[in-house]
Protein backbone atom coordinates (compact mmCIF):
# COMPACT_ATOMS: atom_id res chain seq x y z
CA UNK A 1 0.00 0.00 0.00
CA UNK A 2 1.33 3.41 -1.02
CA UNK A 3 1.31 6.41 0.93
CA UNK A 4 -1.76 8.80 0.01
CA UNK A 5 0.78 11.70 0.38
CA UNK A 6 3.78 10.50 -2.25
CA UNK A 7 4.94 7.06 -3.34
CA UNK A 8 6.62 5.75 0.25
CA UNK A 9 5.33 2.55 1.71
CA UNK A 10 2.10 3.52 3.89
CA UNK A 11 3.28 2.41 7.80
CA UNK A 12 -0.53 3.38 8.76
CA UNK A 13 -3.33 3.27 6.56
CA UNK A 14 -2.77 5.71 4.11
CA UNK A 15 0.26 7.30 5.15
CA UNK A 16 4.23 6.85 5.12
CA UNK A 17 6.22 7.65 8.31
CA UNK A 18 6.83 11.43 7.61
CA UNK A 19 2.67 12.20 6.67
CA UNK A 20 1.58 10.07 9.53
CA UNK A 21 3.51 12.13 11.59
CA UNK A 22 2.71 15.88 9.93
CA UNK A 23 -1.23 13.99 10.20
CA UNK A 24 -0.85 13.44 13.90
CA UNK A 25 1.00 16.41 14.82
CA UNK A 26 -1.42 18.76 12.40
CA UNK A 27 -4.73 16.97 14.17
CA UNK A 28 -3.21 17.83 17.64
CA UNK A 29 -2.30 21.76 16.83
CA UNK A 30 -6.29 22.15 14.91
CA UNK A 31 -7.58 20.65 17.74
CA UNK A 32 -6.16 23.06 20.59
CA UNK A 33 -6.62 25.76 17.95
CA UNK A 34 -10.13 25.26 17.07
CA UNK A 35 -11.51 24.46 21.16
CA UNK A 36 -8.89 27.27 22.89
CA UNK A 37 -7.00 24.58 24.59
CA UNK A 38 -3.81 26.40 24.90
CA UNK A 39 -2.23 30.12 24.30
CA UNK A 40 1.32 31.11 24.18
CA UNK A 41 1.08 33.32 27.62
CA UNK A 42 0.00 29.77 29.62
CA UNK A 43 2.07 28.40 32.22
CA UNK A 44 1.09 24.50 32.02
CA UNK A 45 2.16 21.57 33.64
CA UNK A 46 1.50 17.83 32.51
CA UNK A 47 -0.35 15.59 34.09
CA UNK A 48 1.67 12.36 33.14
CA UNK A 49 2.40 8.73 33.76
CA UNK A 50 4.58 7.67 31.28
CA UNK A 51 2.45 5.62 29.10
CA UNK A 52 1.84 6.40 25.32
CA UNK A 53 -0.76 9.23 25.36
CA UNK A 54 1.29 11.37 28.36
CA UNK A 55 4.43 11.09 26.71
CA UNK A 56 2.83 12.01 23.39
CA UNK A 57 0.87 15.19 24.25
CA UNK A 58 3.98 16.44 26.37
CA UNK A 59 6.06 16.16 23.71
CA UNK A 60 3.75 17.98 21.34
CA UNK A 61 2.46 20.76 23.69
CA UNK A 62 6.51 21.03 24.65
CA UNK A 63 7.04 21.39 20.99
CA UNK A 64 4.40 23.96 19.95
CA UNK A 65 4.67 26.00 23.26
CA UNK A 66 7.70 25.35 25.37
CA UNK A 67 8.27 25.87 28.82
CA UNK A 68 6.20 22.79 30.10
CA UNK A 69 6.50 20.80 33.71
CA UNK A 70 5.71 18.00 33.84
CA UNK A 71 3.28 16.23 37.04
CA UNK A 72 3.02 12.63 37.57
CA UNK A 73 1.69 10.50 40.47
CA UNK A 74 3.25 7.37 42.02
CA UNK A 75 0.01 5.56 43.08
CA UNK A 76 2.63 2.76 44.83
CA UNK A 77 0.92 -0.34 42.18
CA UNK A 78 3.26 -3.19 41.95
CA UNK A 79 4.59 -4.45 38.72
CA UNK A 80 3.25 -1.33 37.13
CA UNK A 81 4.04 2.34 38.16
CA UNK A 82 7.69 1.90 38.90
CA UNK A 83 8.62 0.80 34.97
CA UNK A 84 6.23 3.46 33.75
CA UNK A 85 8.24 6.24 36.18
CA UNK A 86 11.70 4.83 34.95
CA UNK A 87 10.58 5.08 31.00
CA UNK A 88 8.88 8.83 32.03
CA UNK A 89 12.27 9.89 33.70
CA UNK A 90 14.54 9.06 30.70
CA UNK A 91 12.03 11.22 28.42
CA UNK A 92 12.11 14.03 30.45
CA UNK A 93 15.50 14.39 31.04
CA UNK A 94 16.46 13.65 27.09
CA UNK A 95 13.80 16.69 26.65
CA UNK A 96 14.48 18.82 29.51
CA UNK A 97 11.40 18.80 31.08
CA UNK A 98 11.05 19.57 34.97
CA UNK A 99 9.44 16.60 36.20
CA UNK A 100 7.43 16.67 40.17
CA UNK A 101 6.66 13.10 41.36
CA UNK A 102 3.93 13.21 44.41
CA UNK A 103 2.79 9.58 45.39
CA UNK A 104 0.30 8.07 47.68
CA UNK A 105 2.41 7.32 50.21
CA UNK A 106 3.69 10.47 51.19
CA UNK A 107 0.40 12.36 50.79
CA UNK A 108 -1.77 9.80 52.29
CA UNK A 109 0.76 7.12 54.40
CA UNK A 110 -0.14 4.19 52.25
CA UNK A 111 0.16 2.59 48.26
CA UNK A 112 -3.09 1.67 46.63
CA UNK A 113 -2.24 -2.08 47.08
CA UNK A 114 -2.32 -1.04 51.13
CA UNK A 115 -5.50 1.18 50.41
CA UNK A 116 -7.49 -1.24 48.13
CA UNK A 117 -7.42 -4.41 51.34
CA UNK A 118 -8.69 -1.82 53.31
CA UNK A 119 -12.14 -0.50 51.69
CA UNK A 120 -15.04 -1.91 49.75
CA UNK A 121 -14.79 0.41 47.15
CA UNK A 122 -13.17 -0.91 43.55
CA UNK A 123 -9.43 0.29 43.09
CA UNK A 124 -10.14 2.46 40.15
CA UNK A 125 -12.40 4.90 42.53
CA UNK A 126 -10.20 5.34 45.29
CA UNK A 127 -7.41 5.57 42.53
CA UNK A 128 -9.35 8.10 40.71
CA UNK A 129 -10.24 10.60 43.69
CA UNK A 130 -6.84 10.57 45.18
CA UNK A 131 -5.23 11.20 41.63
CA UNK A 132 -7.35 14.13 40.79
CA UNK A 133 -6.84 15.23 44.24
CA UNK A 134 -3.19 15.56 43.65
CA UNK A 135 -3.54 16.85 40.40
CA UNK A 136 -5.44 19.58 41.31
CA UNK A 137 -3.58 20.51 44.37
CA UNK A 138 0.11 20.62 42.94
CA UNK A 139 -0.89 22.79 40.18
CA UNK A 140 -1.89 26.11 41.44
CA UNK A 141 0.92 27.44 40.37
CA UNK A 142 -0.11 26.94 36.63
CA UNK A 143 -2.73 28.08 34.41
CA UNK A 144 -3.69 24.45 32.78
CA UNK A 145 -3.28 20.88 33.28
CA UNK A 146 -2.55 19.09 30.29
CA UNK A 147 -3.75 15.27 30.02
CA UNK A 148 -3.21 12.56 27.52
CA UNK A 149 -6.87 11.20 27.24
CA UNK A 150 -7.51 10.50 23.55
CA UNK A 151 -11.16 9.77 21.88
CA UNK A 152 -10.99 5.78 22.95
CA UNK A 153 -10.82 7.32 26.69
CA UNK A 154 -13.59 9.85 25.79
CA UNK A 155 -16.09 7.43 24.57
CA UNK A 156 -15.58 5.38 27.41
CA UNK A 157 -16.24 8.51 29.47
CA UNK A 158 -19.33 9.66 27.85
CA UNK A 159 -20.79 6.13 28.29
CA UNK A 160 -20.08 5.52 31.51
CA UNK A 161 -21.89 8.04 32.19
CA UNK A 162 -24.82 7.73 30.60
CA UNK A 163 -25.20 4.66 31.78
CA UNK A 164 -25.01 6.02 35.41
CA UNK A 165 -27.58 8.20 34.71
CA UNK A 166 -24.89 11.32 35.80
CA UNK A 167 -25.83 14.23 33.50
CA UNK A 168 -23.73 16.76 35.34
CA UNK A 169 -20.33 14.53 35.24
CA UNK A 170 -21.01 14.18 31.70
CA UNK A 171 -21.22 18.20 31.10
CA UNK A 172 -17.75 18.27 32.85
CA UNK A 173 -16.26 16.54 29.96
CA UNK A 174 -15.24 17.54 26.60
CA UNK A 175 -12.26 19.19 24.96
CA UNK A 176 -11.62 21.15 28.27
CA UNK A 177 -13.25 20.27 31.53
CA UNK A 178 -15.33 21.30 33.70
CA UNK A 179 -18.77 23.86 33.30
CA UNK A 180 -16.99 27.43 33.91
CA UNK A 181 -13.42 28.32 34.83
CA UNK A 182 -12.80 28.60 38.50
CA UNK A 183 -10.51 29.57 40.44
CA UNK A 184 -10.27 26.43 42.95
CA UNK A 185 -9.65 23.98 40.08
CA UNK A 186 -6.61 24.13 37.53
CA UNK A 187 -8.44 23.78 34.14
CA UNK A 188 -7.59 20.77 32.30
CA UNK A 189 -7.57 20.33 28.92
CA UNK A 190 -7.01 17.34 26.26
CA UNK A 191 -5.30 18.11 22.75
CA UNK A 192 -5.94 14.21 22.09
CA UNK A 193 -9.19 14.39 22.28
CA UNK A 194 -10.09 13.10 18.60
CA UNK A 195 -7.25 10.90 18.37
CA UNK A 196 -7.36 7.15 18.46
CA UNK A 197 -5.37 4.89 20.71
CA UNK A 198 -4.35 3.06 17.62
CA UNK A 199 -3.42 6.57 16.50
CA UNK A 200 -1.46 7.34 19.32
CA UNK A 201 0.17 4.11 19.95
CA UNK A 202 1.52 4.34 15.98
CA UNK A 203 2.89 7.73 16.59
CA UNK A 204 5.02 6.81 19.56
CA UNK A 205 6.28 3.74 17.72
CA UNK A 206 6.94 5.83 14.66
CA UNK A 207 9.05 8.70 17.08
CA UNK A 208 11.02 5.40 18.20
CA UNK A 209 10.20 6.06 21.96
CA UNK A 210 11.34 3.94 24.89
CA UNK A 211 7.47 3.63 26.00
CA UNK A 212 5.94 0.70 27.70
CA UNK A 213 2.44 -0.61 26.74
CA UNK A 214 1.41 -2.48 29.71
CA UNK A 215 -1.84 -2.16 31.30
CA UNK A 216 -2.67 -0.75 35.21
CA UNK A 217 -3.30 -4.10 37.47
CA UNK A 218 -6.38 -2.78 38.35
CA UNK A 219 -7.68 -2.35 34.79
CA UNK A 220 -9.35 -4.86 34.62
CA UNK A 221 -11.88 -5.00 37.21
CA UNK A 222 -13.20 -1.79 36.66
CA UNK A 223 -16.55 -0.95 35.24
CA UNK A 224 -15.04 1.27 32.60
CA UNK A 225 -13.47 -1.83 31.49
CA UNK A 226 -16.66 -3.19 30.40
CA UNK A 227 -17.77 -0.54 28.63
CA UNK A 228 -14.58 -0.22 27.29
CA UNK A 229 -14.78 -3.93 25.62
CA UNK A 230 -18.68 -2.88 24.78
CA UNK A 231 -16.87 -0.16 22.53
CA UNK A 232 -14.04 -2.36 20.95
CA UNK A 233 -16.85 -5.12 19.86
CA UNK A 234 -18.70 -2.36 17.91
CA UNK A 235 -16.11 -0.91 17.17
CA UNK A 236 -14.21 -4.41 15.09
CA UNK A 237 -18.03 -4.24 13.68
CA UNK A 238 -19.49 -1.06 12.95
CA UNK A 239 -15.93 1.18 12.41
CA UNK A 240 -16.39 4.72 13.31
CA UNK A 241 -18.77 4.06 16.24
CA UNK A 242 -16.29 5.63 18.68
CA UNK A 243 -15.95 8.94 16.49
CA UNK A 244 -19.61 9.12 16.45
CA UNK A 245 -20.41 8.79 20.41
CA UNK A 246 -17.59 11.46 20.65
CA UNK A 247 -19.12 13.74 17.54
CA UNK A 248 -22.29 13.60 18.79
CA UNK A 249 -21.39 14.35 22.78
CA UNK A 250 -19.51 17.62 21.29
CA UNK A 251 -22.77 18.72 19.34
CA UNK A 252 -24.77 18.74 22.21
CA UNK A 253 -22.04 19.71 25.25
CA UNK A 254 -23.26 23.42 25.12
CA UNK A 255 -26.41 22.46 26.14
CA UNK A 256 -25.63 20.69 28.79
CA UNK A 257 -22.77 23.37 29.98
CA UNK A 258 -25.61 26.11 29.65
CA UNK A 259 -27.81 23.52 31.92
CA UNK A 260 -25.71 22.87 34.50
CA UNK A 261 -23.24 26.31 34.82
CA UNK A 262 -25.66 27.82 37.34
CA UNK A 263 -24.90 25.47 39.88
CA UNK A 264 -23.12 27.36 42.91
CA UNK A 265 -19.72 27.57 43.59
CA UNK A 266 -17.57 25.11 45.89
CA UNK A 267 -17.15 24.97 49.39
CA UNK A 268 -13.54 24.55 50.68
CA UNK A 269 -12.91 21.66 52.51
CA UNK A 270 -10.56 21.91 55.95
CA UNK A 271 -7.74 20.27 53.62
CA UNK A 272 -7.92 23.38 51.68
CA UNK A 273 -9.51 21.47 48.31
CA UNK A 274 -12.81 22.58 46.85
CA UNK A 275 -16.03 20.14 47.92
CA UNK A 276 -19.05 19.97 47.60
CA UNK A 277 -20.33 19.91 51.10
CA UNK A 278 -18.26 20.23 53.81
CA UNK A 279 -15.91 17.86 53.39
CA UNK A 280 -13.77 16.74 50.02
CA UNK A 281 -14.10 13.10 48.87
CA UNK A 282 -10.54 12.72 48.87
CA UNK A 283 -11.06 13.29 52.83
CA UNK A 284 -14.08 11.48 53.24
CA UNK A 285 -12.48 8.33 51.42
CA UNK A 286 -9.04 8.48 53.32
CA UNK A 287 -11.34 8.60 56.35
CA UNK A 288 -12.97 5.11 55.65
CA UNK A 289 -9.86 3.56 54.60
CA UNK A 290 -8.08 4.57 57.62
């Protein structure tokens, strides 16, 4: 198969290894240009773990902007984190990029393997609160938190919950989260957005990065993962089904912004985080695990 572009060998369907790289890099820049992800006067920090999609939207934002940090956290999960951190280390100190690791067990005095014999709840909630937790709170100092998620991640998402019947999580999501700016929360925003894991996965090959592809322990247990198979089987089936939950979500988000942007501003918990009532769920988790 030739390249659509010139007469190379195609490496990806329909493109050599120089046009699949000018397509991914292209979709990335039109997609923070067209949705405001990211100016030249922002001061942003990466949210990363050293998989694929982290190491491939700090790269590009790095690229196009400059002057990038980079955030990860060590959730303490066995046969996991520790390769991803050693692989996430390399990259940023091949592209000079200031790198912050927080974990679990300094913040909170125990690993998610200690944290998940503890409590009822599945690992990929506790994982999840505690992680945006962090995030959140070891940004202030910047203006946006960048994050890898790509369309696969954002179908799941949108899915999830609908399925959940949660309306308001659901008008959180998008290009860039959340219903208004505000001030508690570091706005985070996702220049992957439209871009396939396959997509992602072939550019990081093709750039001849040191990345791992392993999946989180916990992955599989989670409901996400089932909606996440749910997706794949249409997807092998009916190709494009991803694109279209995603498409369609983005048609109607300003709707559902418009619906739900009246609802009042945070309290702030004792901690110092935003919540809802008077206490954050990163406190009132921590407090039935301990």
């Amino acid at each position: 198969m030739k390249c659509s572009k010139c007469s190379s060998k195609a490496v990806f369907p329909g493109y050599c290894k120089e046009h699949y790289i000018e397509y991914f890099e292209n979709k990335v820049k039109d997609t923070i240009e067209k949705y405001d992800l990211i100016s030249k006067e922002d001061k942003c920090v990466i949210a990363v773990s050293g998989g694929k999609d982290s190491i491939a939207v700090m790269y590009l934002v790095n690229k196009f902007f400059g002057n990038v940090s980079a955030l990860s956290i060590d959730e303490g999960i066995a046969d996991y984190r520790a390769s991803t951190l050693v692989d996430l280390k390399k990259f940023c100190t091949e592209h000079n990029i200031p790198l912050v690791i927080k974990s679990f067990k300094k913040e909170f005095g125990m690993h998610l393997d200690e944290m998940v014999k503890k409590t009822s709840f599945k690992p990929c909630h506790v994982c999840g609160v505690l992680r945006r937790y962090l995030l959140n709170k070891h940004s202030k100092d910047f203006d946006k938190i960048i994050t890898g998620h790509n369309l696969d991640d954002e179908s799941q998402a949108i899915l999830v919950n609908l399925f959940r019947g949660n309306p308001e999580l659901m008008a959180r999501l998008g290009p860039s989260t959340g219903l208004r700016k505000m001030k508690q929360f570091t706005q985070r925003v996702k220049p992957l957005y439209f871009l396939t894991e396959k997509e992602v996965m072939a550019y990081v090959i093709l750039m001849g990065w040191q990345v791992g592809f392993t999946e989180c322990n916990y992955s599989g247990i989670s409901y996400r993962s089932s909606v996440r198979d749910l997706l794949n089987e249409y997807e092998m089936n009916h190709v494009g089904t991803k694109a279209n939950v995603v498409d369609h979500f983005i048609s109607m988000l300003p709707s559902l912004k418009t619906k739900f942007a009246s609802n009042g501003e945070p309290s702030l918990c004792k901690c110092g985080e935003p919540a809802k009532s008077e206490m954050c769920k990163t406190c009132e988790l921590l407090l039935q695990i301990k």
